[in-house]
C-alpha atoms as a PDB file:
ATOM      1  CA  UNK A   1       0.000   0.000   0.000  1.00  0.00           C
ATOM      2  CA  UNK A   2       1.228   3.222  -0.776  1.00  0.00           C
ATOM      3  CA  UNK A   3       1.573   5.960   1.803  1.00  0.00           C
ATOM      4  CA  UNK A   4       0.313   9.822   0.936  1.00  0.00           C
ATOM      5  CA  UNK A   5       2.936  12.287   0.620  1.00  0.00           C
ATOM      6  CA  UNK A   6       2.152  15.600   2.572  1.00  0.00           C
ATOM      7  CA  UNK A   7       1.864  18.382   0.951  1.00  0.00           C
ATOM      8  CA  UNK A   8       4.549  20.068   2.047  1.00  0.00           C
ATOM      9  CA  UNK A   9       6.536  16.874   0.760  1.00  0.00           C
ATOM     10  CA  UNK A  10       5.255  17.465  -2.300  1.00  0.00           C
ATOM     11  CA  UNK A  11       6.464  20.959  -3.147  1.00  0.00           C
ATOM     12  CA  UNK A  12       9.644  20.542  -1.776  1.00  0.00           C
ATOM     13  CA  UNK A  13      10.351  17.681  -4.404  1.00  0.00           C
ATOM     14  CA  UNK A  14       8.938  19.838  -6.946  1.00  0.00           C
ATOM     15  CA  UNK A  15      11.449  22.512  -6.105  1.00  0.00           C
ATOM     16  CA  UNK A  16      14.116  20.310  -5.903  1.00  0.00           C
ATOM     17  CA  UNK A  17      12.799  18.895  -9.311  1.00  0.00           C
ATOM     18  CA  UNK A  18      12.799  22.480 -10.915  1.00  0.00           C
ATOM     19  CA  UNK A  19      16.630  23.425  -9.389  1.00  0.00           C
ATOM     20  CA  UNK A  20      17.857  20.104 -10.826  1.00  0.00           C
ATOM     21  CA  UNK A  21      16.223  21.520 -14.309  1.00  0.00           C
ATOM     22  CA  UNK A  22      17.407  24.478 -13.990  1.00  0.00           C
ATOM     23  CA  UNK A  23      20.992  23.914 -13.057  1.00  0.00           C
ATOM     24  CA  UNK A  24      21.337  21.098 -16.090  1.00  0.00           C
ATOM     25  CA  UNK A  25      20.035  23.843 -18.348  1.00  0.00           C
ATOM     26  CA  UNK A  26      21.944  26.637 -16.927  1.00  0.00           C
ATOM     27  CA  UNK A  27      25.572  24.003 -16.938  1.00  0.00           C
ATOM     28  CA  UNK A  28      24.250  23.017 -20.755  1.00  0.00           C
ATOM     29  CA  UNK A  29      24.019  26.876 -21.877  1.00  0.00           C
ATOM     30  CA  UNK A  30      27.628  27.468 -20.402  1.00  0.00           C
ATOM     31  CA  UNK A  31      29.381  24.527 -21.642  1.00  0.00           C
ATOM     32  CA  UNK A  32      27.827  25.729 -25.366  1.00  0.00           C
ATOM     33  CA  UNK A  33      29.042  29.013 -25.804  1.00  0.00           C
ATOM     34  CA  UNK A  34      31.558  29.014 -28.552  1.00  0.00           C
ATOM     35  CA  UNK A  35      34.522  31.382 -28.180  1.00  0.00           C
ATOM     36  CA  UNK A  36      37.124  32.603 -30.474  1.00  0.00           C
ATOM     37  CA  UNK A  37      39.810  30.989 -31.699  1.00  0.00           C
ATOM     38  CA  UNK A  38      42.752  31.673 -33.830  1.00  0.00           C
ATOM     39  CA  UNK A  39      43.951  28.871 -36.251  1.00  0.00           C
ATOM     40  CA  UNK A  40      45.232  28.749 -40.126  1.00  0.00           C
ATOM     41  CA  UNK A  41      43.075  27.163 -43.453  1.00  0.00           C
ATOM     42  CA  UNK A  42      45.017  24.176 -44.703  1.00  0.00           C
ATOM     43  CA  UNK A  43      42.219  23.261 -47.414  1.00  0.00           C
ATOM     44  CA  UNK A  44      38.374  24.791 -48.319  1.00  0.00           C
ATOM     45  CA  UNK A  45      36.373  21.943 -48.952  1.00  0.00           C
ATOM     46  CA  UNK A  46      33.773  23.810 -50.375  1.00  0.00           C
ATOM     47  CA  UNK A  47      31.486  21.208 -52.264  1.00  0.00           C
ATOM     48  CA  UNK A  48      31.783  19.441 -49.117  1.00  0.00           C
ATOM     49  CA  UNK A  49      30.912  22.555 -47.101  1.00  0.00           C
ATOM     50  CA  UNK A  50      33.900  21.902 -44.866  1.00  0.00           C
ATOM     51  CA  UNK A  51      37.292  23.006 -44.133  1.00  0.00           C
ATOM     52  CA  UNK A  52      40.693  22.130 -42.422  1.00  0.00           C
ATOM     53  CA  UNK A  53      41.967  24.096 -39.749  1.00  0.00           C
ATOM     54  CA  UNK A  54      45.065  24.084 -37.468  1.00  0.00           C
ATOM     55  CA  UNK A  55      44.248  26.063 -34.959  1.00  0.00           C
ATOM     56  CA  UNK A  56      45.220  26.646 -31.004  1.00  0.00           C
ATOM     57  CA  UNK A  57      43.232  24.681 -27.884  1.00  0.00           C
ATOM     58  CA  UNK A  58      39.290  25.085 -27.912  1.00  0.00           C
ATOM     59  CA  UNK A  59      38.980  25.026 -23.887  1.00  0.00           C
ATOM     60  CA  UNK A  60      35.185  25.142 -23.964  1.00  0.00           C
ATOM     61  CA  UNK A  61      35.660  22.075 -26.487  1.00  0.00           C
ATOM     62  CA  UNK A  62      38.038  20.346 -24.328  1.00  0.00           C
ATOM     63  CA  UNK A  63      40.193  20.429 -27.107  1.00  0.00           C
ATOM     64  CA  UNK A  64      44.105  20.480 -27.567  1.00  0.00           C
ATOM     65  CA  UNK A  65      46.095  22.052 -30.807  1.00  0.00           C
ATOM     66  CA  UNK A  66      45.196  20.293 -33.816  1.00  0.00           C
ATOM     67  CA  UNK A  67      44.819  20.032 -37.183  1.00  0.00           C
ATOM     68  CA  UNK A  68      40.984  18.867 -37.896  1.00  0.00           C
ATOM     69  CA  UNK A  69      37.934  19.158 -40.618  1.00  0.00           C
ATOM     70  CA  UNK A  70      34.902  21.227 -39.290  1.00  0.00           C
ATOM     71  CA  UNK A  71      31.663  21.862 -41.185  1.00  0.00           C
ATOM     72  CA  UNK A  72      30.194  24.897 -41.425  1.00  0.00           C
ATOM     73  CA  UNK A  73      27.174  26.556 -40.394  1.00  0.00           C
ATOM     74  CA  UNK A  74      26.732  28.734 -43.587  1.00  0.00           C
ATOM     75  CA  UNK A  75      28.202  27.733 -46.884  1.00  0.00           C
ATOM     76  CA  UNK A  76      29.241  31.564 -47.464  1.00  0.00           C
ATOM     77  CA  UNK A  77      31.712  31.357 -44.557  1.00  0.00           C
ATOM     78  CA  UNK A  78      33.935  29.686 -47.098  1.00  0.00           C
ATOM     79  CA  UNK A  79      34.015  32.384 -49.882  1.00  0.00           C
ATOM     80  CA  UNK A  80      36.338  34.647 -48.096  1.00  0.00           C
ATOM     81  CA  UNK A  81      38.750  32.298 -47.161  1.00  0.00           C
ATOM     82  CA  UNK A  82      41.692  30.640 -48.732  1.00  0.00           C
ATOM     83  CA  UNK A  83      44.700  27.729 -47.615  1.00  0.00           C
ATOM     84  CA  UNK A  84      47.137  29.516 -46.056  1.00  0.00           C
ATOM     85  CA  UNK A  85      44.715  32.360 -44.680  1.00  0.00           C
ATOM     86  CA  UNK A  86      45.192  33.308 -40.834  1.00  0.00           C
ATOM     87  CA  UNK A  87      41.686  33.508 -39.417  1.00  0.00           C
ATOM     88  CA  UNK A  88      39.704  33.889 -36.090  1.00  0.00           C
ATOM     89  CA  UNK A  89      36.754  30.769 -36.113  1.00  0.00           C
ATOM     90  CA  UNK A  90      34.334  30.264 -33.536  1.00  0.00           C
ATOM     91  CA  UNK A  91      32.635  26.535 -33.591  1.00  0.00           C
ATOM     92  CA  UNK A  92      30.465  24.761 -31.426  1.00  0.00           C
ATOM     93  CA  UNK A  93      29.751  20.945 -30.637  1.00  0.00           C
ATOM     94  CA  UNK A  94      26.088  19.968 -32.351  1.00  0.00           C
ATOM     95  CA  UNK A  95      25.144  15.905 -30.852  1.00  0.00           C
ATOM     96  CA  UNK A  96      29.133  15.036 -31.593  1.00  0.00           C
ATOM     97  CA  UNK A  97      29.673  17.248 -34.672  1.00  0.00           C
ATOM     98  CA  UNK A  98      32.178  19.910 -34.848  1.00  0.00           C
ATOM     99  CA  UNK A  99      30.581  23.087 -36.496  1.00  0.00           C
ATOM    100  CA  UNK A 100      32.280  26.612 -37.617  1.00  0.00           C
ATOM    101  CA  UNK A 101      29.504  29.319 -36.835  1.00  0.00           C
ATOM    102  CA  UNK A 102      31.761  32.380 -37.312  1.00  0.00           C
ATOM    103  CA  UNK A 103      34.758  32.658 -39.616  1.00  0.00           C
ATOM    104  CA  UNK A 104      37.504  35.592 -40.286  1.00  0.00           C
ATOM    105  CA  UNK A 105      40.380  36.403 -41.464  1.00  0.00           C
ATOM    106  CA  UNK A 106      42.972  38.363 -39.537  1.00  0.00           C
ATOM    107  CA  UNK A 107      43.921  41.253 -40.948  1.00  0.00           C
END
């Protein structure tokens, strides 16, 4: 037989329930947010909507230096750039994919 929960009971694991939520949202917003990075193009993969980069450690992608294929958000990221060219990318971790969402070259 199962006993009633009290009332009070009841909120407070609703709370609790909510502040769980929120702090899985809250640590899922903060572990997303891309931030800039400085690398080189090796190769435009246009067709493929990709491109090569070596570029410096991604801390919010628990990455190290490397040398690695990214897609891109927007095929037009990839008109302005060239192997060889010295940018600034920002890219962000989609279910396991690696995406560019902003890419520059430094002046």
């Amino acid at each position: 037989m199962l006993t009633p929960i009290s009332p009070i009971l009841r909120r407070a694991l609703a709370l609790t329930s909510l502040a769980c939520t929120a702090f899985i949202t809250l640590g899922t917003a903060v572990s997303a947010h891309a931030e800039p990075v400085k690398g080189e193009v090796i190769k435009v993969m246009a067709s493929q909507q990709k491109l090569t980069l070596r570029h410096e450690a991604i801390p919010s992608l628990d990455m190290p230096p490397m040398t690695m294929n990214y897609r891109v958000a927007k095929p037009e990221l990839l008109s302005s750039v060239k192997a060889g060219d010295k940018v600034i990318f920002e890219a962000e971790d989609r279910q396991g994919n690696f995406i560019v969402t902003q890419l520059k070259v430094q002046p």
